[in-house]
Protein backbone atom coordinates (compact mmCIF):
# COMPACT_ATOMS: atom_id res chain seq x y z
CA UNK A 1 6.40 -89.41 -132.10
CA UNK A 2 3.26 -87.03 -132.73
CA UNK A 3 1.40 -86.25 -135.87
CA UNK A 4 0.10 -82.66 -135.84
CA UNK A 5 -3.19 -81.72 -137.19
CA UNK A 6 -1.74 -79.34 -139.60
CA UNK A 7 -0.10 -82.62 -141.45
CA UNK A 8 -2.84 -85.05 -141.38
CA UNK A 9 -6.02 -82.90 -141.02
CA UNK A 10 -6.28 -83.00 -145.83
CA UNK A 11 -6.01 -86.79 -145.41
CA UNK A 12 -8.50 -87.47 -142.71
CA UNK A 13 -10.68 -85.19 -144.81
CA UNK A 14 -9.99 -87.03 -147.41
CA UNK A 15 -9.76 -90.56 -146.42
CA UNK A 16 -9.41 -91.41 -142.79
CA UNK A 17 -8.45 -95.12 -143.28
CA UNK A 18 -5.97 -94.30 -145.75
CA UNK A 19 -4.29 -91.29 -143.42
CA UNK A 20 -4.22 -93.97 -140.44
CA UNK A 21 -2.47 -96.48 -142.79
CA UNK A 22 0.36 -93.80 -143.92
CA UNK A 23 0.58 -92.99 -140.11
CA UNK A 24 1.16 -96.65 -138.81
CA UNK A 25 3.58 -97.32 -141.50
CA UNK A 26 5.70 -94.32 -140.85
CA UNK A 27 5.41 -95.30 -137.03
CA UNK A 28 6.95 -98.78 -137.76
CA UNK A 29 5.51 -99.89 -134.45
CA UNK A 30 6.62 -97.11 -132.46
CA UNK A 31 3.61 -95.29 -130.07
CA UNK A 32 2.58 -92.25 -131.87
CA UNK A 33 0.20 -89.43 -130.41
CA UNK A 34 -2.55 -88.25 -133.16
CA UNK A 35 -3.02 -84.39 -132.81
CA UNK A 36 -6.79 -84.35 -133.15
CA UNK A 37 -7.10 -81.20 -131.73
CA UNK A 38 -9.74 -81.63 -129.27
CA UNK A 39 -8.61 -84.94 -128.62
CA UNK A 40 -4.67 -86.47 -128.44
CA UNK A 41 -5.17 -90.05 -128.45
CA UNK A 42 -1.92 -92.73 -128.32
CA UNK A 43 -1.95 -95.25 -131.61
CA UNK A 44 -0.03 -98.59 -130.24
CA UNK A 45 0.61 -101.04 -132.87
CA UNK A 46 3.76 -103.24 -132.09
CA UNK A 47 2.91 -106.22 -130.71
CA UNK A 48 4.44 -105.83 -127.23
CA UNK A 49 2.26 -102.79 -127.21
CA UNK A 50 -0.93 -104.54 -127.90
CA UNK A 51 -0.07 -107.38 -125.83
CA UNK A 52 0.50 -104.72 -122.67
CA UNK A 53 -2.67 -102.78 -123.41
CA UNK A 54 -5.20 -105.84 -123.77
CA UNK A 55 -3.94 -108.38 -121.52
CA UNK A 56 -0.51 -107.57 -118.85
CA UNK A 57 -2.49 -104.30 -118.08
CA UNK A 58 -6.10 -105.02 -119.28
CA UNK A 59 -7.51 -103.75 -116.14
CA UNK A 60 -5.51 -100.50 -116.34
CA UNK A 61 -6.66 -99.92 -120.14
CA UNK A 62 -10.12 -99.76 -120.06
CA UNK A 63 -13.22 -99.85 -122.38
CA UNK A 64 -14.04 -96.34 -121.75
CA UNK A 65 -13.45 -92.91 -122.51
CA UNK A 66 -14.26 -90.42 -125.00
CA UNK A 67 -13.57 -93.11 -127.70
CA UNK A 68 -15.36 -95.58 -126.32
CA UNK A 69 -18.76 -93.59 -126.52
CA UNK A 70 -20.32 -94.02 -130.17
CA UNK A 71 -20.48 -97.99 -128.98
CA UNK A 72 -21.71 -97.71 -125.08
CA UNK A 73 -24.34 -94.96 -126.11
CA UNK A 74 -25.83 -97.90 -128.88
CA UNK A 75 -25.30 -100.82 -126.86
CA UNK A 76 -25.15 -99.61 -123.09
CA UNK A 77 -24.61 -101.91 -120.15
CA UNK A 78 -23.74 -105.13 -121.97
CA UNK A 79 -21.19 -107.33 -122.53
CA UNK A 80 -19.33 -104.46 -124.35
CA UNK A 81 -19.59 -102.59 -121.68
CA UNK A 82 -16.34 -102.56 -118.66
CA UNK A 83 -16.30 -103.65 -114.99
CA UNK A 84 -18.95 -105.01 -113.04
CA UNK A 85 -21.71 -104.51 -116.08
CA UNK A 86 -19.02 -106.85 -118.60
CA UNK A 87 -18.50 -109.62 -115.82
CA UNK A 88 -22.17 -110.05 -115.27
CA UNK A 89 -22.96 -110.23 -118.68
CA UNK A 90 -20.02 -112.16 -119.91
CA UNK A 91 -20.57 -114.49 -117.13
CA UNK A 92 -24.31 -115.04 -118.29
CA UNK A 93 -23.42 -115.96 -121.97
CA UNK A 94 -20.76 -118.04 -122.12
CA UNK A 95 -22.17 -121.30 -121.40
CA UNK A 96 -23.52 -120.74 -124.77
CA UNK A 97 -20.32 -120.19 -126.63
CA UNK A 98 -18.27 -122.90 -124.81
CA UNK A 99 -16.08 -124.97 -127.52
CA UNK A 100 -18.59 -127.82 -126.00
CA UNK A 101 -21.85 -126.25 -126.61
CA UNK A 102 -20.77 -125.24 -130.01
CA UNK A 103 -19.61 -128.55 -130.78
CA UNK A 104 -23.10 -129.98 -129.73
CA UNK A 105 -24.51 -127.38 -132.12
CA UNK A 106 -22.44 -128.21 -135.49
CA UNK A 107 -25.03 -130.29 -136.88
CA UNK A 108 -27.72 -127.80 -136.54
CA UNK A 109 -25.71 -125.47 -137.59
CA UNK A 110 -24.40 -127.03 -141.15
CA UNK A 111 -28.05 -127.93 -141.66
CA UNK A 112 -29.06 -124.00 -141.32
CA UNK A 113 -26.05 -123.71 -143.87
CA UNK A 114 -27.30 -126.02 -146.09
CA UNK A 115 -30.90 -125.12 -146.59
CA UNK A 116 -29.38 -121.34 -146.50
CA UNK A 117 -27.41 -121.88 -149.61
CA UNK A 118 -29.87 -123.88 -151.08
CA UNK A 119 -31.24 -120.48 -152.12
CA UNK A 120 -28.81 -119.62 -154.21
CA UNK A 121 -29.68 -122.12 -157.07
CA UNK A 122 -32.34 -120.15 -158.28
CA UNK A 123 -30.36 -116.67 -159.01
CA UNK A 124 -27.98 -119.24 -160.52
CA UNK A 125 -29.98 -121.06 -162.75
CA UNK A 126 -31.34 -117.92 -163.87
CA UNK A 127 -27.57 -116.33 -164.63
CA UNK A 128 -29.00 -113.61 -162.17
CA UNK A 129 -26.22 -111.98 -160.67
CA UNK A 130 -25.86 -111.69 -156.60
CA UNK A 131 -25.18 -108.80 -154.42
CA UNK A 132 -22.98 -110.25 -152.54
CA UNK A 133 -22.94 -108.45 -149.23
CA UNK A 134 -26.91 -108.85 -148.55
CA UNK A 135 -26.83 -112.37 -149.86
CA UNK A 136 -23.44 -113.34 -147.30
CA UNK A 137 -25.71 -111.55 -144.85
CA UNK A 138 -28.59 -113.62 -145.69
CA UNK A 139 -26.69 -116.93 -144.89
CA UNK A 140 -25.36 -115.96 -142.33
CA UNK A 141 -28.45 -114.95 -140.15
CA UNK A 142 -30.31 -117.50 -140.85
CA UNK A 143 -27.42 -119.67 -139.39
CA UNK A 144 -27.45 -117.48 -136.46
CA UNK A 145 -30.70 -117.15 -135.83
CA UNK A 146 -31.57 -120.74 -135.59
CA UNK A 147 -28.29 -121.67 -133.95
CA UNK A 148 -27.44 -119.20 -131.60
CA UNK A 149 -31.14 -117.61 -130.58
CA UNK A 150 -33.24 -120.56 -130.57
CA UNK A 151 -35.47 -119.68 -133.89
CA UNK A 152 -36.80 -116.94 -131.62
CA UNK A 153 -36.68 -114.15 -134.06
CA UNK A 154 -39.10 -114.68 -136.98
CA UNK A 155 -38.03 -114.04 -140.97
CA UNK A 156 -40.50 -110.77 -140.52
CA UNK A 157 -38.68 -109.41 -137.51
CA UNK A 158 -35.20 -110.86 -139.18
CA UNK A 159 -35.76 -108.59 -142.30
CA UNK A 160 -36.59 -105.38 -140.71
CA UNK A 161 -33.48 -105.94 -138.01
CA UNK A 162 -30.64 -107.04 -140.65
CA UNK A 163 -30.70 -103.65 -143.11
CA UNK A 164 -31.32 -101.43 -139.85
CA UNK A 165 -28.21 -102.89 -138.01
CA UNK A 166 -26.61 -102.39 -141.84
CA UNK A 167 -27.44 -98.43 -141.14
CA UNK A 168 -26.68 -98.50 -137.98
CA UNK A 169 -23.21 -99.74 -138.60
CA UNK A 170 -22.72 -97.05 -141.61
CA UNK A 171 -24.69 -93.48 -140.12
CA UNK A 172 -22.24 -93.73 -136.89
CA UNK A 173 -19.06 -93.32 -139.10
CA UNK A 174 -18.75 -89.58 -138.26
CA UNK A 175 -19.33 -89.98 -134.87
CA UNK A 176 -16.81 -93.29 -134.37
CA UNK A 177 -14.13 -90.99 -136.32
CA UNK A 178 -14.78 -87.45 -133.91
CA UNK A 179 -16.22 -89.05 -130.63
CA UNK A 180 -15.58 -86.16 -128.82
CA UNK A 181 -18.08 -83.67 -131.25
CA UNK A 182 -20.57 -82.64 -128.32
CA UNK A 183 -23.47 -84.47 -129.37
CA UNK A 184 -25.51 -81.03 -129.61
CA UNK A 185 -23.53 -80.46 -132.78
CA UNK A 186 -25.27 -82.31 -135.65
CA UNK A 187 -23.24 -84.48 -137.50
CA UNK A 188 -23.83 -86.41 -141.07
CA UNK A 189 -25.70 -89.99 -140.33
CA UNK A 190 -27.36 -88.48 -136.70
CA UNK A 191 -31.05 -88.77 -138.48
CA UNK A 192 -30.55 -92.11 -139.93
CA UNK A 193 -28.66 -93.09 -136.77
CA UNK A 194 -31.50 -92.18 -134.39
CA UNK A 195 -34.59 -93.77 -137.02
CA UNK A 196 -32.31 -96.74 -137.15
CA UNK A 197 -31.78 -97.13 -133.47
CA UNK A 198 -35.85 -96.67 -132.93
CA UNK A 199 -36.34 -99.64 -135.37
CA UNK A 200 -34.10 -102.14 -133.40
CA UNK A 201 -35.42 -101.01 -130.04
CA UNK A 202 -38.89 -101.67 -131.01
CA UNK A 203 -38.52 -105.12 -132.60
CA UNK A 204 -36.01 -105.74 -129.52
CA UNK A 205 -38.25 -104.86 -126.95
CA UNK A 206 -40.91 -106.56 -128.43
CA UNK A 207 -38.64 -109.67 -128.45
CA UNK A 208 -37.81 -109.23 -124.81
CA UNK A 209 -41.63 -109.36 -123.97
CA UNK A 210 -42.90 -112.43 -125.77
CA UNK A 211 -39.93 -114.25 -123.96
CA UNK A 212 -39.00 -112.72 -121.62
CA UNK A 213 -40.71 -114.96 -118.94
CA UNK A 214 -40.99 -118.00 -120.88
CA UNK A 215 -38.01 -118.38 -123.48
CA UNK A 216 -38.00 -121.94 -123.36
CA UNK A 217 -35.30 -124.65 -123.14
CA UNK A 218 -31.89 -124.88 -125.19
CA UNK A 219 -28.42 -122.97 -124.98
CA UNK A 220 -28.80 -120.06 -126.66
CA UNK A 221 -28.51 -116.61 -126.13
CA UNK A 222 -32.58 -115.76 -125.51
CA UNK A 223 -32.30 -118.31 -123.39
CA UNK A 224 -29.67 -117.32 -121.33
CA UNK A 225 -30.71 -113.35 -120.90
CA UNK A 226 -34.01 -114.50 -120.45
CA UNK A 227 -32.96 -116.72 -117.71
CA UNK A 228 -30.76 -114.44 -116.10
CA UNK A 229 -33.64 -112.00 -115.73
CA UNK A 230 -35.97 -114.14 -114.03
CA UNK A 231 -33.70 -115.38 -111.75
CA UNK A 232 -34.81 -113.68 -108.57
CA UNK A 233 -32.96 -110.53 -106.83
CA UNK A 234 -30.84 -110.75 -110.13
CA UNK A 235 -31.94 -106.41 -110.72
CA UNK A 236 -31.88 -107.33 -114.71
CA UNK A 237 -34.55 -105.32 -116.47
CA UNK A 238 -35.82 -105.72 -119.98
CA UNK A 239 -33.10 -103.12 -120.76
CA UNK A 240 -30.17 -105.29 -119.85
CA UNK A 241 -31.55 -107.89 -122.27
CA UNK A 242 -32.21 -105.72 -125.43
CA UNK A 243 -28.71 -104.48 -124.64
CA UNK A 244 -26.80 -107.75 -124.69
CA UNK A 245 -29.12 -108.86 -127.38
CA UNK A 246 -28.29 -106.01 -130.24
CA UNK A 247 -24.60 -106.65 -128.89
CA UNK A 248 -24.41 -110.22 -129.35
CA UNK A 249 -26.52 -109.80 -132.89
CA UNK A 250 -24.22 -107.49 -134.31
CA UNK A 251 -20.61 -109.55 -133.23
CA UNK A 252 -22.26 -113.00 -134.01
CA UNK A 253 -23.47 -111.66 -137.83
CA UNK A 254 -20.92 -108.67 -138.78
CA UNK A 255 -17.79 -110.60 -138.45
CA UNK A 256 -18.68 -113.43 -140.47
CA UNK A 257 -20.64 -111.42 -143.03
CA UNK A 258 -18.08 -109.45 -143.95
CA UNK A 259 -15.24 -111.40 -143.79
CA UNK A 260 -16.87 -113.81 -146.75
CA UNK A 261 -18.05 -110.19 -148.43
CA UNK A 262 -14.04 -109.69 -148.80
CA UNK A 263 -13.09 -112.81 -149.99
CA UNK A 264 -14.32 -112.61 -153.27
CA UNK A 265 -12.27 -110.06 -155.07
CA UNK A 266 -9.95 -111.38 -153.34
CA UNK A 267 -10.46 -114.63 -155.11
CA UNK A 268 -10.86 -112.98 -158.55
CA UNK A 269 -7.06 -111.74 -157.66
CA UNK A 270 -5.53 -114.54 -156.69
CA UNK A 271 -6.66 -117.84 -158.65
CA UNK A 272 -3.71 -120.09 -157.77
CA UNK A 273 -5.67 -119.49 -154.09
CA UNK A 274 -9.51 -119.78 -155.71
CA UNK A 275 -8.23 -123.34 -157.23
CA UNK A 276 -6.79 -125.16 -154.40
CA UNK A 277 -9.96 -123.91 -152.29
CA UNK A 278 -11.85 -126.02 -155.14
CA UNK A 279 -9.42 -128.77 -155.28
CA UNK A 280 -9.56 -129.31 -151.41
CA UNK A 281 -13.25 -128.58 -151.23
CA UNK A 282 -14.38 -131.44 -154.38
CA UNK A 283 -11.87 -133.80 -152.63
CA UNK A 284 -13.18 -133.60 -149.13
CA UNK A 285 -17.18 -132.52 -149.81
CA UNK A 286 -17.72 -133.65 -152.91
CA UNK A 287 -21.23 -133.85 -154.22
CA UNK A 288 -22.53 -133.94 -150.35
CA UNK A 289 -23.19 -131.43 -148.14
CA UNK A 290 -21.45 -129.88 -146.27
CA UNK A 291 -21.02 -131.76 -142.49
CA UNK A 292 -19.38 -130.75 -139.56
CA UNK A 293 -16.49 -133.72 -139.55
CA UNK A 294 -15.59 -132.44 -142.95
CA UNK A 295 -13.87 -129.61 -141.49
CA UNK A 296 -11.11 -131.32 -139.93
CA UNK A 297 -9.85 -132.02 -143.71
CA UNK A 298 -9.81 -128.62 -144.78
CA UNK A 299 -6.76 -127.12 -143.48
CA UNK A 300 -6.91 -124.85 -146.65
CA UNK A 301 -10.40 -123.34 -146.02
CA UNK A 302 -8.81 -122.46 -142.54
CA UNK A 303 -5.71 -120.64 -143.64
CA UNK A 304 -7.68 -118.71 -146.56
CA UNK A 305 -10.57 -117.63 -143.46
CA UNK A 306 -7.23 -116.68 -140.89
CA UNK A 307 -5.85 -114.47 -143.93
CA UNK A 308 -8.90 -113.06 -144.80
CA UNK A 309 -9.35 -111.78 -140.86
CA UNK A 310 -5.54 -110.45 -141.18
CA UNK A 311 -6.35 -108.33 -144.15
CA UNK A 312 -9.61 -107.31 -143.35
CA UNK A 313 -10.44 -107.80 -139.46
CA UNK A 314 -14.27 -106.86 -138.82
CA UNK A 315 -13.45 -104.95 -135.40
CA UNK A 316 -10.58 -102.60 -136.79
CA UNK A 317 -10.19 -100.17 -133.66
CA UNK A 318 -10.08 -101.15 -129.97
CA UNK A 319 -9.75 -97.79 -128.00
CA UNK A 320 -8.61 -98.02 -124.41
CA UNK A 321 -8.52 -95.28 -121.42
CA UNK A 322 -5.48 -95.63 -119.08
CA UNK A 323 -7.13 -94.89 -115.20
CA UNK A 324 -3.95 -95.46 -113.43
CA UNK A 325 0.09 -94.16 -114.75
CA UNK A 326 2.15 -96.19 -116.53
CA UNK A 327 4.74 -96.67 -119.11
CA UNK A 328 4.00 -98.09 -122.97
CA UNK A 329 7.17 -98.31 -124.93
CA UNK A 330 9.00 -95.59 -123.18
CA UNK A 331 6.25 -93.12 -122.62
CA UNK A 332 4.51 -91.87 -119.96
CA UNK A 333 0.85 -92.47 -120.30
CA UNK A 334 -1.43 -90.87 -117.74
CA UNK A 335 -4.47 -91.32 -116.37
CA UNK A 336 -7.91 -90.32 -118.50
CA UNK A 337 -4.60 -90.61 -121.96
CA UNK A 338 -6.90 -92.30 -124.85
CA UNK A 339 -5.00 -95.07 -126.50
CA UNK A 340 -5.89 -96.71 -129.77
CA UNK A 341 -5.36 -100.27 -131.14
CA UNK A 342 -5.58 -101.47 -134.51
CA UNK A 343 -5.81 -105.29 -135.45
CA UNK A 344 -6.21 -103.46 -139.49
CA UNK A 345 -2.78 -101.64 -139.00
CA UNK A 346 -0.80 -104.58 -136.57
CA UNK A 347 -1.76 -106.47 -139.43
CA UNK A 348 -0.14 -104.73 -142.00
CA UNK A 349 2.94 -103.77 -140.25
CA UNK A 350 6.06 -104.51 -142.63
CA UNK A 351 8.26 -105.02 -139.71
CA UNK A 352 5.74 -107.35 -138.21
CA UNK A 353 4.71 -109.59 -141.41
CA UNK A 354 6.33 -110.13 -144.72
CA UNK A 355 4.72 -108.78 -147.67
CA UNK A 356 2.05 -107.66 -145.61
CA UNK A 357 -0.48 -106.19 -148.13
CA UNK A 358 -0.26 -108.98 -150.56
CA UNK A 359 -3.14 -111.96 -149.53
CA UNK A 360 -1.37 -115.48 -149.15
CA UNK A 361 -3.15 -118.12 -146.66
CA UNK A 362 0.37 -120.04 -146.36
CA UNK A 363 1.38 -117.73 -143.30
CA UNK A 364 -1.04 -119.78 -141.64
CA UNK A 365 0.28 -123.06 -142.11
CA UNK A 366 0.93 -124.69 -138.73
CA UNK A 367 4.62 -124.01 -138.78
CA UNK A 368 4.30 -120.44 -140.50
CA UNK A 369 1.78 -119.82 -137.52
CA UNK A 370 3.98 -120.32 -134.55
CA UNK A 371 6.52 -117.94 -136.23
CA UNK A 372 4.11 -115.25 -135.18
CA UNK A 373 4.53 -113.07 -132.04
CA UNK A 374 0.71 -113.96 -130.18
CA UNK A 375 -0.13 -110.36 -130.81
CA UNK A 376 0.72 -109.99 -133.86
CA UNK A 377 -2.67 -111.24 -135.39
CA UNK A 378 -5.63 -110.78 -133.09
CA UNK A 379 -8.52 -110.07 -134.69
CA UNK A 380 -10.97 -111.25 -132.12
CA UNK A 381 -9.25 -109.10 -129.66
CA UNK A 382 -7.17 -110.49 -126.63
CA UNK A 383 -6.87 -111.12 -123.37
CA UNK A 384 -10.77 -111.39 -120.85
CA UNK A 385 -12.04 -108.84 -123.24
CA UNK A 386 -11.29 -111.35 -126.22
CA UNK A 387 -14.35 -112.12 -128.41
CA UNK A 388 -16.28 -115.09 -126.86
CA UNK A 389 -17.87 -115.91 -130.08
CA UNK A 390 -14.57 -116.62 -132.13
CA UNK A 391 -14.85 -120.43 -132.16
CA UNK A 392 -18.67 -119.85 -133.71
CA UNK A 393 -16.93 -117.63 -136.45
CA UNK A 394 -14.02 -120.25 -137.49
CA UNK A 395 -16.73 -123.01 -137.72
CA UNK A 396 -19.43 -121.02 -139.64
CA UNK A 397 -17.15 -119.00 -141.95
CA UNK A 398 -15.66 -122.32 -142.54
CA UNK A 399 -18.78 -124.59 -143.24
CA UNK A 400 -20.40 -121.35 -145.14
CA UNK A 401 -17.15 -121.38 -147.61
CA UNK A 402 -17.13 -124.99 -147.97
CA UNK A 403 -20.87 -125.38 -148.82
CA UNK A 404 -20.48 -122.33 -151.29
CA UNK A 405 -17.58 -123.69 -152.95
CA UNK A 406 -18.97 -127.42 -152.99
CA UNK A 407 -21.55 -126.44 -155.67
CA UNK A 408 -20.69 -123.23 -157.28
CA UNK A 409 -18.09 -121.40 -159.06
CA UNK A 410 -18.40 -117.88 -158.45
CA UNK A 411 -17.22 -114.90 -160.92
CA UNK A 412 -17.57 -111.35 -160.11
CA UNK A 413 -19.64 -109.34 -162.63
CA UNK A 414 -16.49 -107.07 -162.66
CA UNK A 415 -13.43 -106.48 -160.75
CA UNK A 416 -13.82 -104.72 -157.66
CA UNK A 417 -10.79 -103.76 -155.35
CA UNK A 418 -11.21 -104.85 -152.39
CA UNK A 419 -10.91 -101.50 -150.47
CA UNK A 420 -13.23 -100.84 -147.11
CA UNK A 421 -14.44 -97.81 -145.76
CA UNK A 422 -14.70 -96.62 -142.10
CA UNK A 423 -17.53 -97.03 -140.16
CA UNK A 424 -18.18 -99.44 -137.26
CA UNK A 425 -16.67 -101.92 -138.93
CA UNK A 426 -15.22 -101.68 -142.02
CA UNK A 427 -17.18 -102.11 -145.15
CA UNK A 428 -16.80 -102.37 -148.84
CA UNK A 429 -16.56 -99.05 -150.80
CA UNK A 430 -18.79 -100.44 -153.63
CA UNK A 431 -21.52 -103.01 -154.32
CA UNK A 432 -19.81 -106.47 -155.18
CA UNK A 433 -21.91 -108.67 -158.22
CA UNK A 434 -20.76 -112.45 -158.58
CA UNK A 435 -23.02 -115.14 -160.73
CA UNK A 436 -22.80 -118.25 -159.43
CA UNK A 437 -22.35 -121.41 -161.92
CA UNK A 438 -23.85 -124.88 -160.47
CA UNK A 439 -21.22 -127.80 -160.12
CA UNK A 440 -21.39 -131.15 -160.08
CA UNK A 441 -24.44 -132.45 -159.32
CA UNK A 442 -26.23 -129.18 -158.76
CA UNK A 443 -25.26 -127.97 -162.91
């Protein structure tokens, strides 16, 4: 089944996301080819599809390819990279995202929580609105950056990196959407793109030096790179780390950022959801804060986190490069044949989930969950390219939510629909407001 440029050129002018959508609907899970003109890339989205693609034939589909470029030009030899580059890398950094070593980190990591929503009483007090994106941000690097890189990256070099990775993420739109533009033709974002880029690479780089041969004990990811560096005949340079380091910055904050950005109109839409996250919340947390062992009593928080990463998964498009033939739901796919996959679209297949635009945490319930084929919902990815910081996500979105919820009652300044754009990941169209209103003991 193709789609010819002539019928879907007005609509990726117009709105790429939506044009995608319209195309993986009509496809109903069959493997369409996208006539891009100077690219023809397969779209898989049925489940047996995805499931060939990322794990039966991962080696086959590879992380490479004219799709793949946007992404390996801004993060080079990393642990987004493929092959030999991806082992090494992979194989260096997860020790720190075992379920053990996160575990061991919990408590550290509710107490960054803690003291990071702690800020939020004075906007409230004040009946100062939030903007909810940069505040969601906010929380979550400071979690990050004490948990996960060893409170090696100061609040100076913290503020300059957060907006920059923010503009890094948004001025390589055009050039995630048409990947094969030479990159001699200038394209809208290229300026910002390249000042952006500069900024990181100097606060990096400066970073790598100051610890590079003395980052100091723990598990976390400075550690690690730094580690791996030093050890001797390892042929790491100071390149290697700034390239694993803007990799693992941008999965460990964007994911979790995000998804909590969505879940607030999302809220505002659905308050039978909103008022059983409050019921479970007071019950379990209460006037305290929020702990790791509460976690294991909110089942809710869970489900509403899963659904929000169904609706709205951070990492929307996987592209893949067959090297060898072979056959994906009865057609041929040759070697150097781009394909695409979509957790966004999987997600909201109608033959795949019922009522799949509407937002309702019960598929998640332990029985609802086993009712779903494994690659039907995957937005960490799958198979040895899956996302080795997932378990960090479930426990920080979860813990964030909680501690939010366990003091405040949020209300968006207006309604906002809860529609992304394309970029790197996708992003809210608009600005989202909320004031916050103190509970309990914090009113």
């Amino acid at each position: 089944m193709t789609f010819p440029l002539h019928r879907t050129l007005s609509g990726f002018v117009r709105d790429p996301l939506e044009q995608l959508e319209k195309i993986g609907a009509e496809g109903d899970g069959r493997l369409v080819r996208l006539d891009l003109g100077a690219s023809r890339p397969y779209l898989a989205t049925h489940p047996d599809h995805v499931q060939q693609v990322l794990r039966r034939e991962s080696e086959n589909f590879q992380r490479d390819g004219v799709f793949w470029r946007p992404l390996r030009d801004l993060m080079g030899d990393s642990i987004l990279a493929e092959g030999a580059e991806w082992e090494h890398s992979k194989r260096v950094l997860q020790p720190v995202f075992t379920t053990r070593n996160v575990n061991r980190l919990t408590g550290l990591m509710a107490e960054a929580i803690n003291d990071a929503v702690d800020k939020l009483h004075e906007p409230a007090r004040e009946g100062r609105p939030i903007d909810v994106m940069p505040e969601m941000g906010r929380i979550v690097n400071e979690t990050v950056i004490k948990v996960l890189f060893g409170d090696k990256i100061s609040p100076r070099e913290a503020n300059l990196m957060i907006p920059t990775f923010d503009q890094v993420a948004t001025s390589i739109t055009f050039r995630f959407l048409l990947p094969f533009v030479p990159r001699a033709i200038p394209m809208p974002g290229d300026k910002k793109f390249k000042t952006a880029v500069q900024i990181m690479d100097d606060t990096l780089y400066e970073l790598v030096d100051r610890y590079r041969d003395d980052p100091g004990e723990g598990s976390d990811i400075f550690t690690a790179l730094c580690e791996a560096r030093m050890a001797e005949g390892s042929g790491l340079d100071d390149e290697w780390v700034r390239n694993n380091l803007l990799a693992m910055f941008a999965t460990s904050t964007e994911t979790t950022t995000l998804a909590l950005t969505w879940l607030w109109p999302l809220l505002h839409d659905h308050p039978e959801v909103e008022e059983r996250l409050f019921r479970e919340i007071d019950e379990v947390v209460g006037g305290e804060r929020v702990r790791p062992e509460h976690l294991s009593d909110l089942p809710y928080v869970a489900q509403v986190v899963q659904e929000l990463l169904r609706l709205y998964p951070v990492g929307w498009m996987f592209p893949r490069m067959a090297t060898r033939p072979t056959n994906l739901g009865g057609v041929d796919i040759k070697p150097g044949d781009a394909v695409l996959i979509s957790p966004f679209l999987t997600h909201r297949l109608a033959s795949v989930w019922d009522r799949p635009l509407e937002f309702d945490p019960d598929r998640f319930t332990p029985e609802n969950a086993r009712k779903h084929h494994r690659y039907a919902y995957f937005p960490f990815g799958g198979g040895p390219h899956q996302c080795i910081g997932r378990h960090v996500f479930n426990v920080e979105a979860r813990m964030i939510l909680a501690a939010l919820l366990s003091r405040f009652r949020p209300r968006l300044s207006e309604a906002v629909p809860a529609m992304p754009r394309i970029g790197a990941t996708l992003r809210p169209r608009q600005p989202i407001e909320m004031n916050l209103t103190p509970v309990g003991r914090d009113s």
